[in-house]
N, C-alpha and C. Protein backbone atom coordinates (compact mmCIF):
# COMPACT_ATOMS: atom_id res chain seq x y z
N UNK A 1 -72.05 121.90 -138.04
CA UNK A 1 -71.78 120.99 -136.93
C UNK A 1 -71.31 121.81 -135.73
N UNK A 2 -72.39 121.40 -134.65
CA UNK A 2 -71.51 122.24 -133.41
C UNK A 2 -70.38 121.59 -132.58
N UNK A 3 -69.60 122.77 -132.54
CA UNK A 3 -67.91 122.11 -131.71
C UNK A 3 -68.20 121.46 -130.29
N UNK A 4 -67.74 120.71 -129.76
CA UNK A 4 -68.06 120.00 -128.32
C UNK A 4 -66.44 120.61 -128.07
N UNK A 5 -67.16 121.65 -126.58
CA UNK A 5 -65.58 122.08 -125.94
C UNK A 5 -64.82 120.67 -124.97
N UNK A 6 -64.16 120.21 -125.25
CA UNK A 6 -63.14 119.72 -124.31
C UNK A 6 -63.13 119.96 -122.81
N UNK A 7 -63.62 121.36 -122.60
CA UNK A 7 -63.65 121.99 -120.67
C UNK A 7 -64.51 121.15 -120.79
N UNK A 8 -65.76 121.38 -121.46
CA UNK A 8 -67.14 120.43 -121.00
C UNK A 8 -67.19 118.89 -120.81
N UNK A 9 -66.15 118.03 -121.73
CA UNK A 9 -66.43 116.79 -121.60
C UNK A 9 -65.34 116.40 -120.65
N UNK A 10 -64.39 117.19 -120.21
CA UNK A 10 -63.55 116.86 -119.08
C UNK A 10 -64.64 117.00 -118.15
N UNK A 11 -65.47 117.70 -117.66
CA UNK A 11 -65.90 117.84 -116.69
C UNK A 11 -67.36 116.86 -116.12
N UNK A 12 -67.71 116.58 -117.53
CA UNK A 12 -68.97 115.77 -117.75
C UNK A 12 -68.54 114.42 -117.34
N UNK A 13 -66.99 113.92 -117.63
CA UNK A 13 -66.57 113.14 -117.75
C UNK A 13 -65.92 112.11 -116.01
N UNK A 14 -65.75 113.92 -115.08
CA UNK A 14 -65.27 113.84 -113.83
C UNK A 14 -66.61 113.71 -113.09
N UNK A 15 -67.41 114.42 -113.26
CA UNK A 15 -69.01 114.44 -112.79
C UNK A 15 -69.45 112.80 -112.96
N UNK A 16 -69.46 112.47 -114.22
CA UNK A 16 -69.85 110.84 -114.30
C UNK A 16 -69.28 110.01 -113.02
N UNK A 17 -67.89 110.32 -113.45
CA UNK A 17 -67.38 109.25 -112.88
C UNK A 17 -67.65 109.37 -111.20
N UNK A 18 -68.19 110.18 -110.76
CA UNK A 18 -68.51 110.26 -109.52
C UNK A 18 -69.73 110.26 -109.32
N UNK A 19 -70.42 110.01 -110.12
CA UNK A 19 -72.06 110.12 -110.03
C UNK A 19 -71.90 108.32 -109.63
N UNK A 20 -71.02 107.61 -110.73
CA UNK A 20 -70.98 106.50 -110.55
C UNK A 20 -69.97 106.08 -109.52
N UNK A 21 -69.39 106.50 -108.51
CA UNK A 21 -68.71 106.36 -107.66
C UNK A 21 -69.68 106.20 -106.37
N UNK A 22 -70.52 107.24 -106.58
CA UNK A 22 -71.53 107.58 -105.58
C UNK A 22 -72.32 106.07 -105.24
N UNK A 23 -73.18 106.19 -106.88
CA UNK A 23 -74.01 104.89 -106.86
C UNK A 23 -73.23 103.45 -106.03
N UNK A 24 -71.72 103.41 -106.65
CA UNK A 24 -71.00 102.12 -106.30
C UNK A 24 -70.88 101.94 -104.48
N UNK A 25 -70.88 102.96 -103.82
CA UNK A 25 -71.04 103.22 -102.73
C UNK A 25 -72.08 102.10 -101.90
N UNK A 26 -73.53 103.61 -102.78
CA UNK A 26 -74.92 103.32 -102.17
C UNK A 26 -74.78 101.53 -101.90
N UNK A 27 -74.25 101.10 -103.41
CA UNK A 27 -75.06 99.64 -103.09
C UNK A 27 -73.85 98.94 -102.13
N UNK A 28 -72.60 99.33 -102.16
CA UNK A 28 -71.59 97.97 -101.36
C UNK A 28 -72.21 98.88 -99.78
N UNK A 29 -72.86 99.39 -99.52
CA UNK A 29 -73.08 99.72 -98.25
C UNK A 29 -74.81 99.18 -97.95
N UNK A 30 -75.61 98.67 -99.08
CA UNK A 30 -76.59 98.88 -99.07
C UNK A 30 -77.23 99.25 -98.07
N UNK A 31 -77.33 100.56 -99.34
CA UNK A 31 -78.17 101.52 -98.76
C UNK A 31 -79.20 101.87 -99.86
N UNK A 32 -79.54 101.61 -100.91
CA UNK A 32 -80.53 101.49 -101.75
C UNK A 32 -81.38 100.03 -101.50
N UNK A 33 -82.43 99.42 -102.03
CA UNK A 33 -83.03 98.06 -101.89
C UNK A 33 -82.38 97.20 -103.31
N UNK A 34 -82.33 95.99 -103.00
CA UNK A 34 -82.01 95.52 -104.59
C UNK A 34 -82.84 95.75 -105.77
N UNK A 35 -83.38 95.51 -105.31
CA UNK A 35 -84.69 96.26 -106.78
C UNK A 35 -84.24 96.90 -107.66
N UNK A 36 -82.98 98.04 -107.00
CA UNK A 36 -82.92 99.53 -107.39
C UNK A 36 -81.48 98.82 -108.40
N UNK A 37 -80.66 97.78 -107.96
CA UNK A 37 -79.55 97.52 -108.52
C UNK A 37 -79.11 97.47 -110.30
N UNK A 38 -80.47 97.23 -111.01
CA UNK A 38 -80.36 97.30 -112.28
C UNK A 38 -80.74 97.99 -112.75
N UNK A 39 -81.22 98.96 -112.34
CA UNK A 39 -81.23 100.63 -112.57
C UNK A 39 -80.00 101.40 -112.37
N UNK A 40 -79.53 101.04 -111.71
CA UNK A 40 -78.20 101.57 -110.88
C UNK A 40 -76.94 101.38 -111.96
N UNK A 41 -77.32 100.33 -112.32
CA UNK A 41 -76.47 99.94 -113.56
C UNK A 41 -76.37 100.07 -114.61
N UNK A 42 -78.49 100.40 -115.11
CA UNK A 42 -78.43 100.87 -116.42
C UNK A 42 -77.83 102.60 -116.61
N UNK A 43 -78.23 102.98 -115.45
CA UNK A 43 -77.59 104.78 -115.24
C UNK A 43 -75.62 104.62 -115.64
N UNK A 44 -75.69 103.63 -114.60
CA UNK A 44 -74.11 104.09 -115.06
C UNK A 44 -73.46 103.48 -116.36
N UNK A 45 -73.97 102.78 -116.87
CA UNK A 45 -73.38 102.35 -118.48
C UNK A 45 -74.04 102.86 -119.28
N UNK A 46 -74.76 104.20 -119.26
CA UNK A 46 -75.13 105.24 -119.65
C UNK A 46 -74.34 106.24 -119.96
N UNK A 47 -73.84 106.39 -118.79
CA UNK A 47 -73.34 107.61 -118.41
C UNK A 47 -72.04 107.42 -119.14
N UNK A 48 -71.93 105.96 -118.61
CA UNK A 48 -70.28 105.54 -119.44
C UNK A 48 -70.21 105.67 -120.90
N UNK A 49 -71.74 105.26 -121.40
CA UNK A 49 -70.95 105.42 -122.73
C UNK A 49 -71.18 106.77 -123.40
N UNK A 50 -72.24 107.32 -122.96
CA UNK A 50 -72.13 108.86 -123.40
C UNK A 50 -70.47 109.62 -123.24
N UNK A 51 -69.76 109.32 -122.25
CA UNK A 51 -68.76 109.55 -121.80
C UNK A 51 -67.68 109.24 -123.43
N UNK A 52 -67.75 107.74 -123.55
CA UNK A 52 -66.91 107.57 -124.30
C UNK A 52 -67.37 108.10 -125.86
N UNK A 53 -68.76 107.85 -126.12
CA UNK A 53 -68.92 108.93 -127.14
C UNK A 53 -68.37 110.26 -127.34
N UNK A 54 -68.66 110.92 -126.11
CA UNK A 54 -67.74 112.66 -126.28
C UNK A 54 -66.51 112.90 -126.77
N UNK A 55 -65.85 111.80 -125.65
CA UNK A 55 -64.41 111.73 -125.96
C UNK A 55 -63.72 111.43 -127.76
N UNK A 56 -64.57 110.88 -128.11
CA UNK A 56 -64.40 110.11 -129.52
C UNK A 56 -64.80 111.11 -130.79
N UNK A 57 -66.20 111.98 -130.13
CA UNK A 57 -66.48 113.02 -131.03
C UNK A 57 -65.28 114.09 -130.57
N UNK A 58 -64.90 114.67 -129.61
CA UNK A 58 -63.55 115.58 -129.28
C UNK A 58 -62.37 115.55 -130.49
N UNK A 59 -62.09 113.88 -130.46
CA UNK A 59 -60.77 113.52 -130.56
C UNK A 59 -61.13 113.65 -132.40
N UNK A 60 -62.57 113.51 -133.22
CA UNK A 60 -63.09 113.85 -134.19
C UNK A 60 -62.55 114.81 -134.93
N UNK A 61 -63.10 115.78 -133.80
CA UNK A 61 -63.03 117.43 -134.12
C UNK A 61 -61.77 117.79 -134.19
N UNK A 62 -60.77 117.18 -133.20
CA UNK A 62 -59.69 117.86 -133.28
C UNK A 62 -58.93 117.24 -134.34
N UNK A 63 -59.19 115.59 -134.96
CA UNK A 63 -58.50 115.42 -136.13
C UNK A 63 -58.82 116.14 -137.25
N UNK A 64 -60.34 116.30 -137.56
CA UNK A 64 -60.50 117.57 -139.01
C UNK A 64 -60.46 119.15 -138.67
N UNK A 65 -59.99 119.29 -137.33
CA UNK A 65 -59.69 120.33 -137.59
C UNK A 65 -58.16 120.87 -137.58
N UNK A 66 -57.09 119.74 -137.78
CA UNK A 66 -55.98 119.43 -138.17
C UNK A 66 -55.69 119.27 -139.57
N UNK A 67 -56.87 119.18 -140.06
CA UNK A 67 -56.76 118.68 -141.97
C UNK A 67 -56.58 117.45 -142.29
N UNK A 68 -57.03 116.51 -140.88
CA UNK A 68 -56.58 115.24 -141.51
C UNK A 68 -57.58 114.40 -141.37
N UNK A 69 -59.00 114.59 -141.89
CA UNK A 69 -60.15 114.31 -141.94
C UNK A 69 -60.51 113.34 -142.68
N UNK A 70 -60.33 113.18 -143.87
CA UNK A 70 -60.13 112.55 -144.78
C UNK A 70 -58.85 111.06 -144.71
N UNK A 71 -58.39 111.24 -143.90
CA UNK A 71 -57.26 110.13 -144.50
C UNK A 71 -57.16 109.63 -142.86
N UNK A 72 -58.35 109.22 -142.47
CA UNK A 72 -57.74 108.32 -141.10
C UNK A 72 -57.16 108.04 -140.45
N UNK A 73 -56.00 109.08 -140.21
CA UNK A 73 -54.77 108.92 -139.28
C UNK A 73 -53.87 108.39 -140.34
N UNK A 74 -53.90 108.12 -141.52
CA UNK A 74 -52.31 107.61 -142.07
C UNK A 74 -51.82 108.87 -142.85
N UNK A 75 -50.70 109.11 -142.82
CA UNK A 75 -50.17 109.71 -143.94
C UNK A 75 -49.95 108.85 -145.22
N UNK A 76 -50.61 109.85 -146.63
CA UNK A 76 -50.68 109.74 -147.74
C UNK A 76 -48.99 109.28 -147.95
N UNK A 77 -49.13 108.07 -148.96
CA UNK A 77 -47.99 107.45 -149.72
C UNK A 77 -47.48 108.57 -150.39
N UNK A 78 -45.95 108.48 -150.11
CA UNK A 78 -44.94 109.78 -150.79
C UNK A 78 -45.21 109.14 -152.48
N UNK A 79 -44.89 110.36 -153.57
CA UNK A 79 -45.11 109.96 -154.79
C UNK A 79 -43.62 109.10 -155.30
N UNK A 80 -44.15 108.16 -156.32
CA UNK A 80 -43.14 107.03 -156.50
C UNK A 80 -41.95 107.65 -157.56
């Protein structure tokens, strides 16, 4: 499995959000035609969720590579 660096999805993540900042622009100024508006939209809930995918595979990596891969965020019941 390859590691996803963290620099990268911070940055993928700042890039999005201004790719879609951009777009939000174009249209409250229209300056694209409407036509273009549900394109505009499918790009950015694209972008969004690739976004939140990364973040989710990151936060993945950094739980098994903590050792706690296996047990879903709980700590194992102390013995009785």
């Amino acid at each position: 499995m390859t590691m996803i660096n963290q620099k990268f999805v911070e940055i993928y993540g700042y890039v999005a959000i201004l790719v879609m900042a951009v777009m939000l622009a174009l249209i409250w100024f229209e300056k694209i035609p409407r036509s273009l508006y549900l394109t505009c939209f499918i790009i950015a809930a694209t972008l969004f969720l690739i976004r939140v995918t990364l973040r989710l595979l990151v936060a993945r990596q950094k739980r098994m590579a903590e050792g706690q891969g296996g047990t879903k965020g709980h700590d194992p019941a102390p013995p009785a």
